[in-house]
PDB file of N, CA and C in Angstrom:
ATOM      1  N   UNK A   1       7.106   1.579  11.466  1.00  0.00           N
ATOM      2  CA  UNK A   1       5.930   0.768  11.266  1.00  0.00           C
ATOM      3  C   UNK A   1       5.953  -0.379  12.273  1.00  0.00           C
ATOM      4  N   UNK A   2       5.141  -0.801  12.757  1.00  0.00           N
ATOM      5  CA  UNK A   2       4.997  -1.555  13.641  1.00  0.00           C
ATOM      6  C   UNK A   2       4.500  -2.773  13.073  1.00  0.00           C
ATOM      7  N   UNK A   3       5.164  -4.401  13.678  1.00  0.00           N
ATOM      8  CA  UNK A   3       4.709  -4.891  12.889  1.00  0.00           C
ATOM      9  C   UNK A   3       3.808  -6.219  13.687  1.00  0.00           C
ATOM     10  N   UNK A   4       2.781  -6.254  13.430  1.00  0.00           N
ATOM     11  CA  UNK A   4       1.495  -6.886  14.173  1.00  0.00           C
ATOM     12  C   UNK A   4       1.802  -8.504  13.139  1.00  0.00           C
ATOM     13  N   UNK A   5       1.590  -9.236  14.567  1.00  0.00           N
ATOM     14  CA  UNK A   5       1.300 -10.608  14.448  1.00  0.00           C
ATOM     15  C   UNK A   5       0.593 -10.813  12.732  1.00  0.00           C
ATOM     16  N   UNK A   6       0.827 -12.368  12.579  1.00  0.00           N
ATOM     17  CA  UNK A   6       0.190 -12.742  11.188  1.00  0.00           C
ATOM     18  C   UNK A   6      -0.912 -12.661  11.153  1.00  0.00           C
ATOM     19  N   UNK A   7      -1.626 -11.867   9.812  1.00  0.00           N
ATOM     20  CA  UNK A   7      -2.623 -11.770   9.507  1.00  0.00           C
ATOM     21  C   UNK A   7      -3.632 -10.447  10.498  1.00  0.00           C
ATOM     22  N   UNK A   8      -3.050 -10.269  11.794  1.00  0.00           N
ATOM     23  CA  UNK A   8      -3.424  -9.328  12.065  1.00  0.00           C
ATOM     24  C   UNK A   8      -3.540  -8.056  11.508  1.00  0.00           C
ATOM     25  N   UNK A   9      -2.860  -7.978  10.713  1.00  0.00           N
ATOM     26  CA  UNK A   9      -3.172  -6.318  10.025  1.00  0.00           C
ATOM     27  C   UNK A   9      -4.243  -6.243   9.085  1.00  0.00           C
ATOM     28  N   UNK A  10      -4.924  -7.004   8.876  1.00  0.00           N
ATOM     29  CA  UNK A  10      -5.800  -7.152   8.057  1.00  0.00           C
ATOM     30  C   UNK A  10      -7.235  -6.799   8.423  1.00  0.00           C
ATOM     31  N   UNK A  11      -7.143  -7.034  10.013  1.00  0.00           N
ATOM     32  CA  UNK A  11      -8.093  -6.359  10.770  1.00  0.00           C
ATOM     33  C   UNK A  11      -8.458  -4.664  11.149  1.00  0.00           C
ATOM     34  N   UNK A  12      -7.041  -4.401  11.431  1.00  0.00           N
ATOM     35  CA  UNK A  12      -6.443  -3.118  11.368  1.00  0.00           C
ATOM     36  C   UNK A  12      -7.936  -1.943  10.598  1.00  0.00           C
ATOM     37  N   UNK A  13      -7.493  -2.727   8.624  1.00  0.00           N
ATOM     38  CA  UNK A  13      -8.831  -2.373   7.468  1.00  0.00           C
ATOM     39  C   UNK A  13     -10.071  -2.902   7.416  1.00  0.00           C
ATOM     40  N   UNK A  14     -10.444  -4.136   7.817  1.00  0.00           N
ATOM     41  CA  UNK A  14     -11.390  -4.271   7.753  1.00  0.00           C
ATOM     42  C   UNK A  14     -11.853  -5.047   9.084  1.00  0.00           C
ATOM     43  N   UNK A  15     -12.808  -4.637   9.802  1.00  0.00           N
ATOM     44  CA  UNK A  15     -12.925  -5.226  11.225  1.00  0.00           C
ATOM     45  C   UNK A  15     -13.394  -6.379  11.502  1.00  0.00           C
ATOM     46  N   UNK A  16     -14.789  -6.600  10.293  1.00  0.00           N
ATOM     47  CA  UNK A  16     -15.447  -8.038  10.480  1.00  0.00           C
ATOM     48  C   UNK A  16     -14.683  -8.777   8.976  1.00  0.00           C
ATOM     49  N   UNK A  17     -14.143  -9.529   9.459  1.00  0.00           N
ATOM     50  CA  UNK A  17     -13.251 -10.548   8.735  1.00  0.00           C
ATOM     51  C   UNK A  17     -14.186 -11.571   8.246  1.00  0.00           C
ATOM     52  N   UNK A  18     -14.591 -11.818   6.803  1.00  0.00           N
ATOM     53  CA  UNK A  18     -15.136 -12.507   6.055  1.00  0.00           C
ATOM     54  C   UNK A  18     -14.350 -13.329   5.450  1.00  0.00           C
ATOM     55  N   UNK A  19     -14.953 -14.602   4.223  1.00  0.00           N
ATOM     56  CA  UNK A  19     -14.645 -14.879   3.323  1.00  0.00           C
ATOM     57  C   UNK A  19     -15.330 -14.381   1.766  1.00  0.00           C
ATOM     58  N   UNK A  20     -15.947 -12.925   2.249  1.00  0.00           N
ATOM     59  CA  UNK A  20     -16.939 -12.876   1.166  1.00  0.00           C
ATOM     60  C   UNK A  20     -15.602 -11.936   0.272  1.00  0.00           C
ATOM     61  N   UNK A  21     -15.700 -12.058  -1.346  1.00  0.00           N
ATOM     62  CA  UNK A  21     -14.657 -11.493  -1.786  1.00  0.00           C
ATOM     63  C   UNK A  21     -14.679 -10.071  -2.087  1.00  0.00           C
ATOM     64  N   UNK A  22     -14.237  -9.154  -1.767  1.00  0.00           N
ATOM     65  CA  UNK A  22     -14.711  -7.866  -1.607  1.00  0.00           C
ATOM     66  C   UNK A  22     -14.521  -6.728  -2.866  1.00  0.00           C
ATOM     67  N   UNK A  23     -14.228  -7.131  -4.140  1.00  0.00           N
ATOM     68  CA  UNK A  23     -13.487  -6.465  -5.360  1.00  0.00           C
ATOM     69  C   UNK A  23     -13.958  -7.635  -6.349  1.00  0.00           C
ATOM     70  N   UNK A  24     -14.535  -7.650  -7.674  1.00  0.00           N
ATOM     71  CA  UNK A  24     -14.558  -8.463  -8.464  1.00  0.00           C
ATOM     72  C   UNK A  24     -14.761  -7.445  -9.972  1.00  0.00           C
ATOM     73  N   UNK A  25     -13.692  -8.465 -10.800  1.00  0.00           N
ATOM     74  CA  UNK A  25     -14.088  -7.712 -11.950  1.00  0.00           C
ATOM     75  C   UNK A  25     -13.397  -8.449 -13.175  1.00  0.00           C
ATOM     76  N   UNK A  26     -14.402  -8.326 -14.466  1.00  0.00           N
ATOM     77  CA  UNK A  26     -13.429  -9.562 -15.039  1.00  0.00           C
ATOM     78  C   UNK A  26     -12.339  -9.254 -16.060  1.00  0.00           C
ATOM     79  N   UNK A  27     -12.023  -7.623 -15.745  1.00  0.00           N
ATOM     80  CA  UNK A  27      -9.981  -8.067 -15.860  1.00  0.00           C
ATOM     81  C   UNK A  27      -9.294  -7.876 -14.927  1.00  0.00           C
ATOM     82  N   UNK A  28      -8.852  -9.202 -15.020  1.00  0.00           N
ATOM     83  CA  UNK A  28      -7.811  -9.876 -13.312  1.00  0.00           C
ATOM     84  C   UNK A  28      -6.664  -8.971 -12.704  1.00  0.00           C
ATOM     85  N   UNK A  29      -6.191  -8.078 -13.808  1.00  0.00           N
ATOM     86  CA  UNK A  29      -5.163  -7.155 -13.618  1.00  0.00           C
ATOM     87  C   UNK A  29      -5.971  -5.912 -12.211  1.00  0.00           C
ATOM     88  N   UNK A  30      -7.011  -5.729 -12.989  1.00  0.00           N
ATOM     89  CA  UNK A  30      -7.549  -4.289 -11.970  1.00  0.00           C
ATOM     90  C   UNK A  30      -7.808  -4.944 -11.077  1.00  0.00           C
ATOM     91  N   UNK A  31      -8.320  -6.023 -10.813  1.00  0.00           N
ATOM     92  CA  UNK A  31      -8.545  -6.867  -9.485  1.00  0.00           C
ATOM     93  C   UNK A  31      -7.397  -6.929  -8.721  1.00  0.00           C
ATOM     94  N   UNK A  32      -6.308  -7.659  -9.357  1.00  0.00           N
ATOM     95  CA  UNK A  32      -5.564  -7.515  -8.375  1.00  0.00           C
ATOM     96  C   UNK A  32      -4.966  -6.616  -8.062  1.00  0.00           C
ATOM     97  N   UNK A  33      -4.916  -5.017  -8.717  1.00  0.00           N
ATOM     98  CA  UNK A  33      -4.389  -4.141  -8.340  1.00  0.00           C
ATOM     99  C   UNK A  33      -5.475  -3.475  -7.186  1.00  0.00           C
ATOM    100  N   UNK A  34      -6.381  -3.446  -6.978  1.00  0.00           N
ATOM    101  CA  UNK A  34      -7.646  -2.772  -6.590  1.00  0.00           C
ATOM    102  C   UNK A  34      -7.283  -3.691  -4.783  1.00  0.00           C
ATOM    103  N   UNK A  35      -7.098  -5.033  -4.832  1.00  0.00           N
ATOM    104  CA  UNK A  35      -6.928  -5.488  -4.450  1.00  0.00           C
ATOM    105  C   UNK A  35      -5.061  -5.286  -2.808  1.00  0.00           C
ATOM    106  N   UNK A  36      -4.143  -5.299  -3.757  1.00  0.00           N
ATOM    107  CA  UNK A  36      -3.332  -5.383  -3.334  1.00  0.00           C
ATOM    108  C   UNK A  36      -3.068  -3.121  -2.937  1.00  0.00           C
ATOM    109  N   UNK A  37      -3.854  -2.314  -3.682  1.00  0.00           N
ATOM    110  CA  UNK A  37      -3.910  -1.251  -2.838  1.00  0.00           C
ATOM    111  C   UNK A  37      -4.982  -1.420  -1.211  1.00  0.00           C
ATOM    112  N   UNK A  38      -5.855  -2.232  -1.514  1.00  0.00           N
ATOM    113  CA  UNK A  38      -6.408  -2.218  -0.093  1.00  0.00           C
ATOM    114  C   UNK A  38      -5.576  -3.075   1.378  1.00  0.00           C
ATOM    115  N   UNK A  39      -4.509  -3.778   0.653  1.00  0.00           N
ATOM    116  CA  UNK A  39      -3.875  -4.441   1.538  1.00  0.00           C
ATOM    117  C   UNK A  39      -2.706  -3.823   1.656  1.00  0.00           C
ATOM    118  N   UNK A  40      -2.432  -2.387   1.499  1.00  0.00           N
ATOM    119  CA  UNK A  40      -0.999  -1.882   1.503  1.00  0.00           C
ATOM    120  C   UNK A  40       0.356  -2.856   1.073  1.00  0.00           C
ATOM    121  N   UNK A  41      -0.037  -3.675  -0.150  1.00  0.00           N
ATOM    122  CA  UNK A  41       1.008  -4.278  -0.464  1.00  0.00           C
ATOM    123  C   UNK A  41       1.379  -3.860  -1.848  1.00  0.00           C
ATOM    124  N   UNK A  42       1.704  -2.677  -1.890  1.00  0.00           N
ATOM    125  CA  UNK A  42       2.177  -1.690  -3.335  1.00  0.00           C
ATOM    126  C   UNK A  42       3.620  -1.772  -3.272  1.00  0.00           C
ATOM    127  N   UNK A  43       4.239  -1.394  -4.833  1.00  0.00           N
ATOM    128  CA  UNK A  43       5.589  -1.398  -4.512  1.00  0.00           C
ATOM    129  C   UNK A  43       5.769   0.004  -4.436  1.00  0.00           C
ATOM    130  N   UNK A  44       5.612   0.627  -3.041  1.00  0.00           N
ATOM    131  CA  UNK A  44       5.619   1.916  -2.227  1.00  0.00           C
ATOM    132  C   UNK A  44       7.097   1.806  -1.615  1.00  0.00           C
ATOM    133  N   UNK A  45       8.315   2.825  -1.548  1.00  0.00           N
ATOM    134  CA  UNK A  45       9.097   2.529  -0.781  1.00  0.00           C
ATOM    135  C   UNK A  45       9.315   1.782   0.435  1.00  0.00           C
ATOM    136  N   UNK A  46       7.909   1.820   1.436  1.00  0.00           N
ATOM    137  CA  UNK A  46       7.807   1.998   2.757  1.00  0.00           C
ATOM    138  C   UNK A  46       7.872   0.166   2.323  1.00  0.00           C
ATOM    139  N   UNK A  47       7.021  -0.627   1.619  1.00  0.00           N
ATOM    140  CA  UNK A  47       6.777  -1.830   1.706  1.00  0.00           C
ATOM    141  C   UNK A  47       8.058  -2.759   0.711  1.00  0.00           C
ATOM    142  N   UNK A  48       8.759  -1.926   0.082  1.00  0.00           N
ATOM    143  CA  UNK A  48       9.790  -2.592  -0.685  1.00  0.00           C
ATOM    144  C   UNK A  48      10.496  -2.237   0.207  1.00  0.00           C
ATOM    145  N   UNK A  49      11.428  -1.623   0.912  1.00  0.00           N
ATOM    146  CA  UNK A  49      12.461  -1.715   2.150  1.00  0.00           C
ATOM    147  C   UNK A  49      12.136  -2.916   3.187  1.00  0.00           C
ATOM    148  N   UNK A  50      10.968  -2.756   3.746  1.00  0.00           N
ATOM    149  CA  UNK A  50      10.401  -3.807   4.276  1.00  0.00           C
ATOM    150  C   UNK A  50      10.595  -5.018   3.743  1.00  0.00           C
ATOM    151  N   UNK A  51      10.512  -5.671   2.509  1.00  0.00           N
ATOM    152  CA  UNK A  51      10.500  -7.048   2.333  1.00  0.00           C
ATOM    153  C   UNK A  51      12.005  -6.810   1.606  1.00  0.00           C
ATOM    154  N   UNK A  52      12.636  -5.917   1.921  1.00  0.00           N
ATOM    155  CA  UNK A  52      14.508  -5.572   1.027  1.00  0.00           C
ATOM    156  C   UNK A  52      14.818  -5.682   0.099  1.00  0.00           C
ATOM    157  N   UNK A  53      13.684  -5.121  -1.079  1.00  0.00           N
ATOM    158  CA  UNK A  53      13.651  -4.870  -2.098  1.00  0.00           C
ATOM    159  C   UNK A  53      14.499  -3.546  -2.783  1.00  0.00           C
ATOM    160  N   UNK A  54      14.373  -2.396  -1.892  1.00  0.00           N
ATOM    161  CA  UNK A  54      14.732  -1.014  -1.413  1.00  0.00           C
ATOM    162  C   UNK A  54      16.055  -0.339  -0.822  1.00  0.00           C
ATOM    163  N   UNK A  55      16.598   0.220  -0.975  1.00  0.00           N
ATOM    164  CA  UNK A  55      17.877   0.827   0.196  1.00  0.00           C
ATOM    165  C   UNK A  55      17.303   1.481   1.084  1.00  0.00           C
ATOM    166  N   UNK A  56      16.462   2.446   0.500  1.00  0.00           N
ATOM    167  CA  UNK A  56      15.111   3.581   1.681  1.00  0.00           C
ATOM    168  C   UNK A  56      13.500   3.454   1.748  1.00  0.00           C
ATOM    169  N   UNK A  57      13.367   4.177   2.289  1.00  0.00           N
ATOM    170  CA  UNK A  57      11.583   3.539   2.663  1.00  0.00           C
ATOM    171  C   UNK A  57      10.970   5.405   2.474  1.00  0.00           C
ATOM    172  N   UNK A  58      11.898   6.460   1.665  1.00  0.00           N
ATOM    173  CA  UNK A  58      11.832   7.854   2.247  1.00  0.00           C
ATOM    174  C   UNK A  58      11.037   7.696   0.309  1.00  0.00           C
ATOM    175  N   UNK A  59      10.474   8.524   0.313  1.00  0.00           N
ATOM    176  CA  UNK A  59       9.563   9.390  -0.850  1.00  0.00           C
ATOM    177  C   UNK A  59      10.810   9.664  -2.131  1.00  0.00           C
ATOM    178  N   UNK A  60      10.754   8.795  -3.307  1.00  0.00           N
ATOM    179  CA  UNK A  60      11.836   9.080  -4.027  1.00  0.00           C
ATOM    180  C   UNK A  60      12.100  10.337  -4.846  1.00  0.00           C
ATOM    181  N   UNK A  61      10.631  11.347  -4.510  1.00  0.00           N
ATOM    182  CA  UNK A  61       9.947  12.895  -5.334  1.00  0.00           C
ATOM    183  C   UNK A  61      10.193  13.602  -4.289  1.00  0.00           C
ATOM    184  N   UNK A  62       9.594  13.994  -3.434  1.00  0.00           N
ATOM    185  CA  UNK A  62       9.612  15.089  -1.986  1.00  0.00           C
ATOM    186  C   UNK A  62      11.102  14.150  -1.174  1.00  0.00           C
ATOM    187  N   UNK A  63      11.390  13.459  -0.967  1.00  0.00           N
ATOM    188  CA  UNK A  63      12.836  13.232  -0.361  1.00  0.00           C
ATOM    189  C   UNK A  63      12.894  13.585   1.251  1.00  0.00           C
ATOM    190  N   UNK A  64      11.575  13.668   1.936  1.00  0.00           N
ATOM    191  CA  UNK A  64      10.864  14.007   2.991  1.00  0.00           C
ATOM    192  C   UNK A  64      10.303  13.133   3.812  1.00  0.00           C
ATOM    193  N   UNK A  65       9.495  12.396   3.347  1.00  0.00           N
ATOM    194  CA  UNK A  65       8.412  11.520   4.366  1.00  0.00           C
ATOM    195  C   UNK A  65       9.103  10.048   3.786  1.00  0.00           C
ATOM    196  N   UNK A  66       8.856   9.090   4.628  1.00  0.00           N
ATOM    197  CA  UNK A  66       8.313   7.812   3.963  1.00  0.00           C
ATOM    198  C   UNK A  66       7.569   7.781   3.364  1.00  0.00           C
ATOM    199  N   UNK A  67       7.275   6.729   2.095  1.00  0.00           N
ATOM    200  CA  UNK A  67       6.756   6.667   0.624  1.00  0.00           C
ATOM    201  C   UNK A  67       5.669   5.473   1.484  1.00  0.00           C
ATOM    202  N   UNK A  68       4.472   5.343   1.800  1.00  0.00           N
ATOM    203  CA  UNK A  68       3.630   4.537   1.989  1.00  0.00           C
ATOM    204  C   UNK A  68       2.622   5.535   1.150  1.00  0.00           C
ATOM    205  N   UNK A  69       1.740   4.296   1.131  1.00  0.00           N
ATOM    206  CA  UNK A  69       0.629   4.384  -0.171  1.00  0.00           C
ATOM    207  C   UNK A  69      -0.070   5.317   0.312  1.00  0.00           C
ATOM    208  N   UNK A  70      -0.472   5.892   1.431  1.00  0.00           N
ATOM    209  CA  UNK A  70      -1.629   6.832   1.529  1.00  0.00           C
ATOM    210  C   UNK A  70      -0.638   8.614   1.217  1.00  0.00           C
ATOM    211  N   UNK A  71       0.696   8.163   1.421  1.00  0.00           N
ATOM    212  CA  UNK A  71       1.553   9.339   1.046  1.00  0.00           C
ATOM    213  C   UNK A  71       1.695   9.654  -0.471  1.00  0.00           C
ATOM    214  N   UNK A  72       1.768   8.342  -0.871  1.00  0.00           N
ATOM    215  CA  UNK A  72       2.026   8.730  -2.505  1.00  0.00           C
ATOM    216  C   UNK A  72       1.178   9.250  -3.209  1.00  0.00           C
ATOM    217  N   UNK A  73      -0.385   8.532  -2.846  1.00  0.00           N
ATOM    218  CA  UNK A  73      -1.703   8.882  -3.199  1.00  0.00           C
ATOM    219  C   UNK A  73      -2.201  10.323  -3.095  1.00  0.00           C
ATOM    220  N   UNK A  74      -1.915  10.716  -1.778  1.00  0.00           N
ATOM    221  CA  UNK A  74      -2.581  12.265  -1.120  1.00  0.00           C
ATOM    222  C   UNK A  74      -1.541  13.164  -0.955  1.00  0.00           C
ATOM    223  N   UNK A  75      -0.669  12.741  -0.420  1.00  0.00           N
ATOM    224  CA  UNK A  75       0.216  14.030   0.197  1.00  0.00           C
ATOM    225  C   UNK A  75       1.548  14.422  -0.949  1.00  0.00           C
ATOM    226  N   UNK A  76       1.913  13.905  -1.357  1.00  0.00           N
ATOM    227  CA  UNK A  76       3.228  13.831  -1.864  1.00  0.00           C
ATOM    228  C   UNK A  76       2.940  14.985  -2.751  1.00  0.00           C
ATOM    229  N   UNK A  77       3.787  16.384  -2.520  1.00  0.00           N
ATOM    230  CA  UNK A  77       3.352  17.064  -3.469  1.00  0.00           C
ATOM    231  C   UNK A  77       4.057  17.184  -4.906  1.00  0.00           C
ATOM    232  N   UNK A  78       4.899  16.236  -4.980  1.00  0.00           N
ATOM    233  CA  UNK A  78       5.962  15.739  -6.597  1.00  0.00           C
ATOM    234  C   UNK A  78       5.034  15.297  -7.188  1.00  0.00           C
ATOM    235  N   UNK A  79       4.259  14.208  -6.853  1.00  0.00           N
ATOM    236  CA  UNK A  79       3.518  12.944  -7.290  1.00  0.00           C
ATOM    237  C   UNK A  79       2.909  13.648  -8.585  1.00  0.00           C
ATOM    238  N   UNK A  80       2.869  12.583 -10.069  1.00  0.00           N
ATOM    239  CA  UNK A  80       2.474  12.942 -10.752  1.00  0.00           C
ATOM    240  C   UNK A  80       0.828  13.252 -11.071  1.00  0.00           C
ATOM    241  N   UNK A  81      -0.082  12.503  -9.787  1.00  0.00           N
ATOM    242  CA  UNK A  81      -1.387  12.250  -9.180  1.00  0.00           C
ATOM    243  C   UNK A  81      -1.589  13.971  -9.005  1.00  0.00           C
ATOM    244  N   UNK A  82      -0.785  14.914  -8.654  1.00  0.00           N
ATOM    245  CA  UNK A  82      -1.157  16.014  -8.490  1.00  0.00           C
ATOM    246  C   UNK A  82      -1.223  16.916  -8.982  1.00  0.00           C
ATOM    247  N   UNK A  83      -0.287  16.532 -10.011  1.00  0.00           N
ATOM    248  CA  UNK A  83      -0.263  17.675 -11.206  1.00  0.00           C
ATOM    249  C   UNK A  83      -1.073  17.915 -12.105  1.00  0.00           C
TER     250      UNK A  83
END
């Protein structure tokens, strides 16, 4: 993973950078989950190794790829999302 200057990755997802709030809802839980999946800040292997939360950053089901959120979501064929 490559890791881009502060706040730059944020552009990466969304190109025109607002302050308008983009998710609202009034239980705070789904917000901030709704929220922190659009900012790839899940506790996904790939992002808990990263801040050294983790020993591996590898898929703790398939034992194959790195565990980032668009893997766990779509590809991972363990994931309980698929069954």
């Amino acid at each position: 993973m490559v890791k881009l200057p502060r706040g730059l990755f944020y552009r990466v997802i969304e190109h025109n950078v607002s302050l308008q709030v983009k998710y609202e809802h009034t239980n705070r839980m789904k917000e901030v989950t709704v929220t922190r999946l659009r900012l790839g800040k899940c506790s996904v292997n790939q992002y808990l190794h990263m801040v050294n939360r983790a020993e591996l950053d590898k898929c703790l089901e398939c034992k194959t790829s790195i565990e980032t959120l668009e893997h766990y979501l779509l590809q991972c064929p363990n994931t309980f999302l698929c069954n």
